[in-house]
C-alpha atoms as a PDB file:
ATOM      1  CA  UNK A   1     -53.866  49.280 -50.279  1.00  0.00           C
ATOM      2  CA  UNK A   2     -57.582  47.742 -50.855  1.00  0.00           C
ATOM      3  CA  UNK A   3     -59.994  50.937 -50.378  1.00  0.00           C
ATOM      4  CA  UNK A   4     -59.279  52.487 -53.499  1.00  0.00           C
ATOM      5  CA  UNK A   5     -59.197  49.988 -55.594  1.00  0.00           C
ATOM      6  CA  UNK A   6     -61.921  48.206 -57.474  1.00  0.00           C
ATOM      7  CA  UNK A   7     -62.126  45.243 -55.697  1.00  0.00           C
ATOM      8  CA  UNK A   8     -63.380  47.088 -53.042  1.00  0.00           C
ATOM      9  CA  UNK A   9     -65.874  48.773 -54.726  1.00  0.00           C
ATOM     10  CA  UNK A  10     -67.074  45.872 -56.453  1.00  0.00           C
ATOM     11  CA  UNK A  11     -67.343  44.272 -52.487  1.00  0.00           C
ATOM     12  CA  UNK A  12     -69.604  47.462 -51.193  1.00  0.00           C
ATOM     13  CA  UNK A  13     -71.647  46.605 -54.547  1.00  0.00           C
ATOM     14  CA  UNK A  14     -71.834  42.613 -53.424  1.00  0.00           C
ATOM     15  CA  UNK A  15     -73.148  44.158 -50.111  1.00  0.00           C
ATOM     16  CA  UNK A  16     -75.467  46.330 -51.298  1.00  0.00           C
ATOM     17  CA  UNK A  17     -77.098  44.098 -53.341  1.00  0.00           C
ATOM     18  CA  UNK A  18     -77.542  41.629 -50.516  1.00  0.00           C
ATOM     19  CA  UNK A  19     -79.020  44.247 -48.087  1.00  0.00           C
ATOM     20  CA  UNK A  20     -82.509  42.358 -48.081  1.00  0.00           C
ATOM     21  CA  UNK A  21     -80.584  39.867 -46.051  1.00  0.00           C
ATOM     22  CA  UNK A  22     -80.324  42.388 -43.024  1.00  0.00           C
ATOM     23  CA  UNK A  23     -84.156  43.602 -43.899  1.00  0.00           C
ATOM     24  CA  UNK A  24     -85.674  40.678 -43.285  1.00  0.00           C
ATOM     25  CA  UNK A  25     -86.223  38.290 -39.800  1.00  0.00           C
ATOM     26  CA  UNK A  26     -84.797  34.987 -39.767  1.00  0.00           C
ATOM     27  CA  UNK A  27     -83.224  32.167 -37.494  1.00  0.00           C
ATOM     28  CA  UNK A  28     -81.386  33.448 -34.673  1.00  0.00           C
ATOM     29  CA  UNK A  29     -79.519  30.900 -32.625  1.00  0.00           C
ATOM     30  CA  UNK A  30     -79.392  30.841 -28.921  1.00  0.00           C
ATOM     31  CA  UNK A  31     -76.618  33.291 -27.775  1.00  0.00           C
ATOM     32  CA  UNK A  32     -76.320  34.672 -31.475  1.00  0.00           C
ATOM     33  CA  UNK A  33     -74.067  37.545 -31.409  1.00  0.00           C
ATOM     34  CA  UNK A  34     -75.143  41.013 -32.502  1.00  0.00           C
ATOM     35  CA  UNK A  35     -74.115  41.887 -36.021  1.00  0.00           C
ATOM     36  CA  UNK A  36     -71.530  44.329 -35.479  1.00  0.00           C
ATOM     37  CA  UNK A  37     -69.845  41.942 -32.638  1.00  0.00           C
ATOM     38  CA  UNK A  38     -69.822  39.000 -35.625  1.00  0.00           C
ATOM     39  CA  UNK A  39     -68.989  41.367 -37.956  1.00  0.00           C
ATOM     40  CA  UNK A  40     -65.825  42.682 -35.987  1.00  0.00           C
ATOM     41  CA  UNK A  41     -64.725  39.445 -34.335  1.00  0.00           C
ATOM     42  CA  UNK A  42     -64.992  37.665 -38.025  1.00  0.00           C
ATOM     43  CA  UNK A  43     -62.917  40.750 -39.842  1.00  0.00           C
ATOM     44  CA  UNK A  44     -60.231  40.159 -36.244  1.00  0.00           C
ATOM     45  CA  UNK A  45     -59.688  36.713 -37.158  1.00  0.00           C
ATOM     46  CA  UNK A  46     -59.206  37.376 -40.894  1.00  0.00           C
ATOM     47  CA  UNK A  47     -56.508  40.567 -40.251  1.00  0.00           C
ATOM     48  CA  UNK A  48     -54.432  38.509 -37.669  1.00  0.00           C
ATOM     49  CA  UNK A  49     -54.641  35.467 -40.854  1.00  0.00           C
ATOM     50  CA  UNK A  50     -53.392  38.024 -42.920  1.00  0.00           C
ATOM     51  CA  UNK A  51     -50.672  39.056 -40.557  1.00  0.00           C
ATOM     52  CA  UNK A  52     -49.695  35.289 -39.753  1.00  0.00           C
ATOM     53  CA  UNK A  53     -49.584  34.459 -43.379  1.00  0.00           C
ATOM     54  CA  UNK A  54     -47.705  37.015 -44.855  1.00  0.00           C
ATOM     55  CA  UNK A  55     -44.683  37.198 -42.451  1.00  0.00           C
ATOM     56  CA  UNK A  56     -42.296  39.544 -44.078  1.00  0.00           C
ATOM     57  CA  UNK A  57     -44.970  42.482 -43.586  1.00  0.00           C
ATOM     58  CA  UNK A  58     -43.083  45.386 -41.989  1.00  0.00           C
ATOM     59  CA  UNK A  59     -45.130  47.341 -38.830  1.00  0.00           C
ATOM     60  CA  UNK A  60     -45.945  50.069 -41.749  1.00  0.00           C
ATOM     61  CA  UNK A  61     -47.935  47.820 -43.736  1.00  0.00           C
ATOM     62  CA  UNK A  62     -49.611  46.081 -40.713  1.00  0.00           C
ATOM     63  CA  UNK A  63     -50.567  49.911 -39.547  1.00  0.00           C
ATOM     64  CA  UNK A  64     -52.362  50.186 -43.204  1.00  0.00           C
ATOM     65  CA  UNK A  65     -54.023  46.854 -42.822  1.00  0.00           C
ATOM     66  CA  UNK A  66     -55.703  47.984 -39.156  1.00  0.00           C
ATOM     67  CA  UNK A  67     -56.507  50.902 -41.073  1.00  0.00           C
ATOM     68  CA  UNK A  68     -57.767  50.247 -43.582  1.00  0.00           C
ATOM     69  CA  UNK A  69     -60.355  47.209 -42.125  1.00  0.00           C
ATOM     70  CA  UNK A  70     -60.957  50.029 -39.422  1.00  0.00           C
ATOM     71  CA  UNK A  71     -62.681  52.184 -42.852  1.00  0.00           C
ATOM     72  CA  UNK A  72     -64.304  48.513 -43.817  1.00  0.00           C
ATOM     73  CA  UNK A  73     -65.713  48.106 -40.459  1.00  0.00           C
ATOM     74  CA  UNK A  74     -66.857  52.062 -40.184  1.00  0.00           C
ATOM     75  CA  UNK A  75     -67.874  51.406 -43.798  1.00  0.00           C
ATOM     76  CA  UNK A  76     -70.179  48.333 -42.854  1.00  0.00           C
ATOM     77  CA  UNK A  77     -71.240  49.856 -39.274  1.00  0.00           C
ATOM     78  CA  UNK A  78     -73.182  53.254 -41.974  1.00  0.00           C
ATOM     79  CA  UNK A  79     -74.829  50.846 -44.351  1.00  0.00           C
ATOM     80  CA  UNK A  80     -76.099  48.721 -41.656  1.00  0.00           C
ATOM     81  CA  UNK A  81     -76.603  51.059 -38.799  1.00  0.00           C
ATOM     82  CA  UNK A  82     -79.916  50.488 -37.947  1.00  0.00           C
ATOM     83  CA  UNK A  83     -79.486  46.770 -37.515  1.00  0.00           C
ATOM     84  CA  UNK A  84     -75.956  47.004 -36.182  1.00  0.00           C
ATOM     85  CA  UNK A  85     -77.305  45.574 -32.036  1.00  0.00           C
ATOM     86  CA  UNK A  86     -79.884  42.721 -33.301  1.00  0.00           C
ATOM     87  CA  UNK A  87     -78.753  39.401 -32.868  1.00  0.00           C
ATOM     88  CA  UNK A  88     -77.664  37.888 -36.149  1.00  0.00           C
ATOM     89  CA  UNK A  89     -79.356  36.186 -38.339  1.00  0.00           C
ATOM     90  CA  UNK A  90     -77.835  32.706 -39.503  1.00  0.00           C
ATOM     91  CA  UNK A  91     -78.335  33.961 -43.326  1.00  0.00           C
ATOM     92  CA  UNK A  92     -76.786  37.155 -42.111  1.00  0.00           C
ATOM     93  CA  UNK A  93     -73.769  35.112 -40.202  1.00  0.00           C
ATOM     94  CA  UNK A  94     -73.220  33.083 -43.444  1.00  0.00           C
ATOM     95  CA  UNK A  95     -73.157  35.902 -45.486  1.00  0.00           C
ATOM     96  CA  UNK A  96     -70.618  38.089 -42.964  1.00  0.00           C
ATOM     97  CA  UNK A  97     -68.069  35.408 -42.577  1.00  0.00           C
ATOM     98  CA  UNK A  98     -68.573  35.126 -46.594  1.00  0.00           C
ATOM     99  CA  UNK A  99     -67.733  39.360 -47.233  1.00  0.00           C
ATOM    100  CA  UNK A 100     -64.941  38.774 -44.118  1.00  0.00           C
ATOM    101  CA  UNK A 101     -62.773  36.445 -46.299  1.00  0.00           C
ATOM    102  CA  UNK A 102     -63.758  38.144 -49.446  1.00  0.00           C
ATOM    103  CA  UNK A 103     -61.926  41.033 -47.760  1.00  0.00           C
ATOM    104  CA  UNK A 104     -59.008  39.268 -46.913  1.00  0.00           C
ATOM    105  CA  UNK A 105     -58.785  38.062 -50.494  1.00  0.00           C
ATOM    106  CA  UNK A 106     -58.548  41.665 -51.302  1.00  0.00           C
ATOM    107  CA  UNK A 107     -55.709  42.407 -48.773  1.00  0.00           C
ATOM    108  CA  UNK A 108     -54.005  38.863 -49.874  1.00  0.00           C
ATOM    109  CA  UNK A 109     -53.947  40.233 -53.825  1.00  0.00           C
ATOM    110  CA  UNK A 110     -52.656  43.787 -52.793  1.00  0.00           C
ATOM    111  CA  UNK A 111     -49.735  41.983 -51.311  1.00  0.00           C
ATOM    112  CA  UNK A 112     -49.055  39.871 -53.642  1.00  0.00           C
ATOM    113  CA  UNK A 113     -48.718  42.416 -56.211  1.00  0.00           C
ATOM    114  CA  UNK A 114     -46.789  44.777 -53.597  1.00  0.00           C
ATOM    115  CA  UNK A 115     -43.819  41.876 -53.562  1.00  0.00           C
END
């Protein structure tokens, strides 16, 4: 649906070239999550907005979407794995909710051209 397309590519580049935002300390609120729990409660919330905005998906298409972010998340989990249990950042929160709803734009176009 959105991995092999070049959207998706063109998101791993926008993440790449922001990696010195995970390289670098900064402001960490009190209670700050770690970045993988942000990073899969923030991609959660944008797959069940998916689901609850495009209501005529069948259960097959839903399965692709939790597939699918399951590669995004595995994808973001390699390229950040060795800050994956720090705290995050408040640049690093900004910029994960900001890839999280780039991704759902990606899912919201593949549907739209799917209907």
């Amino acid at each position: 649906m959105v991995l092999d397309r070049q959207g998706y590519d063109d998101l791993i580049m926008y993440l790449t070239q922001n990696l010195a935002l995970f390289e670098k300390p900064g402001e960490i609120k009190p209670g700050a999550p770690t970045v993988m729990e942000l990073i899969e409660d923030v991609i959660a919330q944008n797959v069940m907005l998916i689901c609850e905005q495009h209501t005529d998906l069948n259960t097959e298409q839903r399965s692709q979407i939790v597939r699918e972010v399951d590669g995004i998340v595995y994808d973001l989990e390699e390229v950040l794995s060795s800050i994956t249990s720090q705290p995050v950042t408040v640049e690093q929160h900004a910029f994960i909710d900001e890839f999280a709803g780039l991704v759902k734009n990606l899912f919201d176009s593949a549907l739209t051209q799917q209907s």
